[in-house]
Protein backbone atom coordinates (compact mmCIF):
# COMPACT_ATOMS: atom_id res chain seq x y z
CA UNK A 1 0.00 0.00 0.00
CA UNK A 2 1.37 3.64 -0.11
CA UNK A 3 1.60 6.01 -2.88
CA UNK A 4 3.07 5.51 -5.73
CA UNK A 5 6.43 6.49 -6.74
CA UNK A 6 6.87 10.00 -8.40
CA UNK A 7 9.19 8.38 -10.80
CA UNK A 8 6.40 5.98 -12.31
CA UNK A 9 4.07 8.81 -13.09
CA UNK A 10 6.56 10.77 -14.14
CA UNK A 11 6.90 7.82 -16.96
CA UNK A 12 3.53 7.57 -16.90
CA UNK A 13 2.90 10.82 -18.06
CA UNK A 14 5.51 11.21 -20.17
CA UNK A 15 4.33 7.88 -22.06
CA UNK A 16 1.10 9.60 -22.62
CA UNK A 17 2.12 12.65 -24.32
CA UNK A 18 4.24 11.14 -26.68
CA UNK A 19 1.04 8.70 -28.08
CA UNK A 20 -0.48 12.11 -28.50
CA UNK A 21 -0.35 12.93 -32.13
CA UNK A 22 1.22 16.12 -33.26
CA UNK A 23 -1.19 18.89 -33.14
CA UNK A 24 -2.54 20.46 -36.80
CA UNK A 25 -1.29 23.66 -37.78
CA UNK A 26 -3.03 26.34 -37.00
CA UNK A 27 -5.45 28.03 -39.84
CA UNK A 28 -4.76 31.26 -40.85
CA UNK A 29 -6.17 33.81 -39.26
CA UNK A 30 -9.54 34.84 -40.84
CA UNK A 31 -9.59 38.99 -41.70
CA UNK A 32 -13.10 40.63 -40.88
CA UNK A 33 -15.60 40.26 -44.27
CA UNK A 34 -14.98 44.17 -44.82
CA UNK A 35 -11.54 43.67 -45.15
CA UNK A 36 -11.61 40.68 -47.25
CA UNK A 37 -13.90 42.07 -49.91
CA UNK A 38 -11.74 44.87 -49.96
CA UNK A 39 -8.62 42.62 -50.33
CA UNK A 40 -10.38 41.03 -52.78
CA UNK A 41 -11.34 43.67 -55.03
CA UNK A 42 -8.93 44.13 -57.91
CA UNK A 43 -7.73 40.55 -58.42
CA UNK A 44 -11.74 40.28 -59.22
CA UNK A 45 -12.29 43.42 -61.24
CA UNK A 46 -8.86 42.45 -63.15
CA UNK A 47 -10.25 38.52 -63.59
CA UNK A 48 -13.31 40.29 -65.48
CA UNK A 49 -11.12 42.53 -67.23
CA UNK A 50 -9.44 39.79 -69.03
CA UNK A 51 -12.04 37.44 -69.27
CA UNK A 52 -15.05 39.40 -70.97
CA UNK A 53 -15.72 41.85 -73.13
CA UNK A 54 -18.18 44.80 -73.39
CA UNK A 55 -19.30 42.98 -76.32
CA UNK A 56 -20.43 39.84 -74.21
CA UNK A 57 -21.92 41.14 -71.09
CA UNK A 58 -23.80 44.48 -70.53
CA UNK A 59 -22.64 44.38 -66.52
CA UNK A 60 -19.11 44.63 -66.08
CA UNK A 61 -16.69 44.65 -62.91
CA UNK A 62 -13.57 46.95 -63.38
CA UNK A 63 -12.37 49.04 -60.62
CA UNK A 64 -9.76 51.41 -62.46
CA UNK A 65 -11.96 51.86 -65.08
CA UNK A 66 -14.74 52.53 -62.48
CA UNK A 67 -12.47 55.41 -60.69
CA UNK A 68 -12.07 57.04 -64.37
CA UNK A 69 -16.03 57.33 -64.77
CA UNK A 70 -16.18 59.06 -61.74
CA UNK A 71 -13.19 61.62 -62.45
CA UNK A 72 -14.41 62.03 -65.55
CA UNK A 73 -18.05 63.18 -64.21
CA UNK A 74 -16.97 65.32 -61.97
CA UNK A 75 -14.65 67.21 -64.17
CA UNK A 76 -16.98 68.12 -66.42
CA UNK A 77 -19.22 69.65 -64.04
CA UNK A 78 -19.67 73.41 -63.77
CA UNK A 79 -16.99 74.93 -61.07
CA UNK A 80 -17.37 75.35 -58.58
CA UNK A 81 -18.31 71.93 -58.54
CA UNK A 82 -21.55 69.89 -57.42
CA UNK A 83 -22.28 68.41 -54.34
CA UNK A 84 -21.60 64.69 -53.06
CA UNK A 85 -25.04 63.10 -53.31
CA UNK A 86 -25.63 64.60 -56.63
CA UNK A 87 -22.60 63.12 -58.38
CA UNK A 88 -23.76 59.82 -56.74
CA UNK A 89 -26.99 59.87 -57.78
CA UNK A 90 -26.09 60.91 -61.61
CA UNK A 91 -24.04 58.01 -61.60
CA UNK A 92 -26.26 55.81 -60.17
CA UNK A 93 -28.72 57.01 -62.94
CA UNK A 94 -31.32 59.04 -60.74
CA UNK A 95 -33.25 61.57 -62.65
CA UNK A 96 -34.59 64.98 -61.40
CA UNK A 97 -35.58 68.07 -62.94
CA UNK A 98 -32.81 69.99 -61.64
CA UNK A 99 -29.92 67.80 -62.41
CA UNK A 100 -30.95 67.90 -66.37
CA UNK A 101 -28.02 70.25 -67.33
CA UNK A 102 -25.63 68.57 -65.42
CA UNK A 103 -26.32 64.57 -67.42
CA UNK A 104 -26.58 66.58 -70.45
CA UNK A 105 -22.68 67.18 -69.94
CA UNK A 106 -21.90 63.70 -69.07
CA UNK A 107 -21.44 60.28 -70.71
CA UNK A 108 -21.51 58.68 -67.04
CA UNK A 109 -25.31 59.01 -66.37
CA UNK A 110 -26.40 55.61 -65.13
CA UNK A 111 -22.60 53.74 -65.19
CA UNK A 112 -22.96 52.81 -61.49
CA UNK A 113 -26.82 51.48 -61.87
CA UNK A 114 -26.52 48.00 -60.32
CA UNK A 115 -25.31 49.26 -57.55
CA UNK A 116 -27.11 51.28 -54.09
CA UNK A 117 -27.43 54.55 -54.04
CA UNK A 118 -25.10 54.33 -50.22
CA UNK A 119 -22.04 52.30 -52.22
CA UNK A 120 -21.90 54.60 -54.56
CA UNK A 121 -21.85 57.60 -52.02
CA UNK A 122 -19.35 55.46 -50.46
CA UNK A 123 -16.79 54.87 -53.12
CA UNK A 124 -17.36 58.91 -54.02
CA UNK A 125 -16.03 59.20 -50.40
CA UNK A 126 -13.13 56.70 -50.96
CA UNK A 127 -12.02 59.36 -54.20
CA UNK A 128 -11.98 62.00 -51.74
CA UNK A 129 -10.21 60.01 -48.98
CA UNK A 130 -7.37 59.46 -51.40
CA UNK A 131 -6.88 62.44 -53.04
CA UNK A 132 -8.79 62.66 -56.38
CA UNK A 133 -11.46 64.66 -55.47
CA UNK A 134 -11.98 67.35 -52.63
CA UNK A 135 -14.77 69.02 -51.04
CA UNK A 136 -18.64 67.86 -50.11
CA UNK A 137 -20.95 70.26 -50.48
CA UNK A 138 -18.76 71.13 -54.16
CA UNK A 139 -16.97 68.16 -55.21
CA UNK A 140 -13.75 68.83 -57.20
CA UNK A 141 -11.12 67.51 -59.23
CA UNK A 142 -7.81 67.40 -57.77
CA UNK A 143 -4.59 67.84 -59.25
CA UNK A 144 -3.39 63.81 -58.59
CA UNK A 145 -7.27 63.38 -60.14
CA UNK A 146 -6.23 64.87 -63.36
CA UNK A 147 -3.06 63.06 -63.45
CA UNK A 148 -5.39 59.89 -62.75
CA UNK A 149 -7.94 60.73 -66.00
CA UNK A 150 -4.04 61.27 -68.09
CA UNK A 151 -2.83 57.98 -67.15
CA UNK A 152 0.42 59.65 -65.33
CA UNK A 153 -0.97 57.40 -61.85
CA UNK A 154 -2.64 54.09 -61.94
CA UNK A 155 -5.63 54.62 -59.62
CA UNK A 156 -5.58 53.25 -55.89
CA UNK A 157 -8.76 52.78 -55.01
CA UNK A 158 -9.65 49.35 -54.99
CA UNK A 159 -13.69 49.62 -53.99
CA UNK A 160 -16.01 46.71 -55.99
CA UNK A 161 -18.69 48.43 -57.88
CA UNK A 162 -20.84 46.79 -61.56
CA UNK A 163 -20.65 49.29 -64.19
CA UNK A 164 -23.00 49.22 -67.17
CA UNK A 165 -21.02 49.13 -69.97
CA UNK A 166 -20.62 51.65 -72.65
CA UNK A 167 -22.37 49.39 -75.30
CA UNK A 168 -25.58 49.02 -73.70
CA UNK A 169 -25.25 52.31 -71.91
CA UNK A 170 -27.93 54.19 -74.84
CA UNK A 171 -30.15 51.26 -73.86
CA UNK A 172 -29.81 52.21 -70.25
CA UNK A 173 -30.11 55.63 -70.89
CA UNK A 174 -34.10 55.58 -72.79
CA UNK A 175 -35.24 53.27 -70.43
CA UNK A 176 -34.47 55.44 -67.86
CA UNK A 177 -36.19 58.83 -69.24
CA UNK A 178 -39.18 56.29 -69.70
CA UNK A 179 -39.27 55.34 -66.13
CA UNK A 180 -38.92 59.41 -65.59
CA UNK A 181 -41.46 60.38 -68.27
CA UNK A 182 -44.00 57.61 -65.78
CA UNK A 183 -43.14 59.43 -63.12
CA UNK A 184 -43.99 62.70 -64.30
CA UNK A 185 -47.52 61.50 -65.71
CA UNK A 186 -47.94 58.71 -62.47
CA UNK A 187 -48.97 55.95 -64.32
CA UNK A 188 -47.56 53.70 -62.36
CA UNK A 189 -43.57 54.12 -62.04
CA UNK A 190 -43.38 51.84 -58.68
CA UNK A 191 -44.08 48.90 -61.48
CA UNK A 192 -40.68 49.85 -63.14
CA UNK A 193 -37.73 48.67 -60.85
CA UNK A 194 -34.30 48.70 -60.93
CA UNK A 195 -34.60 44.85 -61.22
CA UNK A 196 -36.63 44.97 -64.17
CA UNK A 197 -34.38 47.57 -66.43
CA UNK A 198 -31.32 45.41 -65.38
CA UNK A 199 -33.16 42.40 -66.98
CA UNK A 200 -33.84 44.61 -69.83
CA UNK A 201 -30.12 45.15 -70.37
CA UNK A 202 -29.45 41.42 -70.18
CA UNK A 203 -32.29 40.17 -72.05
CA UNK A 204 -33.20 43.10 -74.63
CA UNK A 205 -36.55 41.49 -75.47
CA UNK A 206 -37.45 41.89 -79.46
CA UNK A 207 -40.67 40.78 -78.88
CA UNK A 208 -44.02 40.71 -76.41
CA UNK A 209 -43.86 36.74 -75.69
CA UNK A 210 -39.83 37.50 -74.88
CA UNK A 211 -40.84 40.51 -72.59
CA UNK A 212 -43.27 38.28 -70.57
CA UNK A 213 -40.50 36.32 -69.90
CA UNK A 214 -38.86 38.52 -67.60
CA UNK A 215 -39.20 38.55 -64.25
CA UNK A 216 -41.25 41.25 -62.75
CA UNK A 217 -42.92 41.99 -66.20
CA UNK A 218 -46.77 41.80 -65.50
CA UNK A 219 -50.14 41.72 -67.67
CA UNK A 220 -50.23 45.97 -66.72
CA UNK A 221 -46.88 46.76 -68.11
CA UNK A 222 -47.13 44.27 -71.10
CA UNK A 223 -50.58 45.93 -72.22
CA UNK A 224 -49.22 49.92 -71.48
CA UNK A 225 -45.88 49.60 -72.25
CA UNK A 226 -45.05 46.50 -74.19
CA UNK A 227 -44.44 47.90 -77.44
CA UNK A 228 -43.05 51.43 -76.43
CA UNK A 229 -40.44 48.82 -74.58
CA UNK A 230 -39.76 46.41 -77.55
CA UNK A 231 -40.09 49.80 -79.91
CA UNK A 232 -36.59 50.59 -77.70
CA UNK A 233 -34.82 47.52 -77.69
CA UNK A 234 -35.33 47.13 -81.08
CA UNK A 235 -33.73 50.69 -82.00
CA UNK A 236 -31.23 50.02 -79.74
CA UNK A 237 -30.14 46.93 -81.48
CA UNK A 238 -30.59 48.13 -84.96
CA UNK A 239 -28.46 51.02 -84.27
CA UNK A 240 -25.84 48.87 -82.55
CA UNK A 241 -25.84 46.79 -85.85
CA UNK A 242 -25.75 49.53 -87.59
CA UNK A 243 -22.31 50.41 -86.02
CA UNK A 244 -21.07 46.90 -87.22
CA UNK A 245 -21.72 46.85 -90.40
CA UNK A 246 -20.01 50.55 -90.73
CA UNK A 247 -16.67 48.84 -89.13
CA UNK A 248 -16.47 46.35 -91.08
């Protein structure tokens, strides 16, 4: 009887770790979802870059070509400049009667569509944050802007937005004044969503049994607005042709 001696459970434990197996390497550690879409970002907008064309998809992803869009807006905006929600809304293809003169002077009406209204704001902010633009209630161009738009600095912001391509941009653009034009005369603009003109872009319906495909197209828009729709797709694509056959 008696204890047992400290050398036997010194072996004893010592036998036992070493049958323990090895432990696994530790995983790395996992950054915040914020951070990783940020990290994220250009490897993805490059991967699209290379892999399609405007030609192939009206939605694109291409964040240095995104920053230029917004530069570009902005610098041809009367000084001294507009404010922050108003660029963002342009881009994201709002319509009121009071920013008329300013989408007249851009080709960047609409680029940022698929995207909120807020992420838009946001990467507006990001511009600022870096040194492109300056100011809020008058957003301008900076000096390191304009060497951005001449291709003298590679932009740096690395923010994931969809742009609308320029191809089906002039698609974008009438179905948009038609939702506005709705508005105006309230026949029913809350029927028009963003989710329905982005399936226009995709699917550019040529005819009425093709428009009741889409989702979100009911009997009420088919009967009012079927043809003025297909009417628009149809110039759309004939022009776009058009531009083909002049190429080539």
């Amino acid at each position: 009887m008696g204890r047992k001696p400290k050398t036997q459970a010194t072996q004893t434990i010592t036998s036992s770790r070493s049958r323990r197996k090895s432990p696994k390497p530790k995983e790395p550690a996992t950054l915040p979802f914020e951070l990783q879409e940020e990290t994220m970002v250009e490897p993805l907008g490059e991967a699209l870059e290379e892999g399609k064309s405007d030609e192939e998809s009206p939605i694109v992803v291409r964040s240095s070509e995104a920053v230029r869009e917004a530069l570009e807006m902005v610098a041809k905006m009367p000084y001294p400049g507009v404010g922050l929600r108003t660029i963002a809304g342009i881009l994201r293809g709002e319509t009121r009667a009071n920013w008329l003169s300013y989408i007249a002077r851009t080709e960047s009406w609409g680029v940022f569509f698929p995207n909120p209204l807020s992420a838009v704001e946001n990467f507006i902010r990001d511009l600022i944050r870096v040194g492109y633009l300056e100011g809020s209630h008058f957003v301008r161009l900076t000096e390191r802007g304009q060497r951005v738009l001449e291709n003298q600095e590679p932009p740096a912001v690395r923010r994931r937005l969809k742009l609308v391509s320029r191809k089906v941009r002039p698609l974008l653009w009438k179905l948009l004044l038609l939702r506005a034009r709705l508005v105006n005369e309230r026949k029913a603009p809350g029927l028009f969503k963003d989710e329905v003109l982005l399936q226009l872009l995709e699917k550019q319906p040529t005819t009425i049994e093709e428009l009741k495909q889409i989702k979100g197209i009911g009997k009420f828009i088919v009967q009012r607005l079927g043809d003025e729709i297909i009417q628009i797709v149809r110039s759309f694509r004939n022009a776009e042709k058009g531009k083909g056959e002049d190429k080539s």
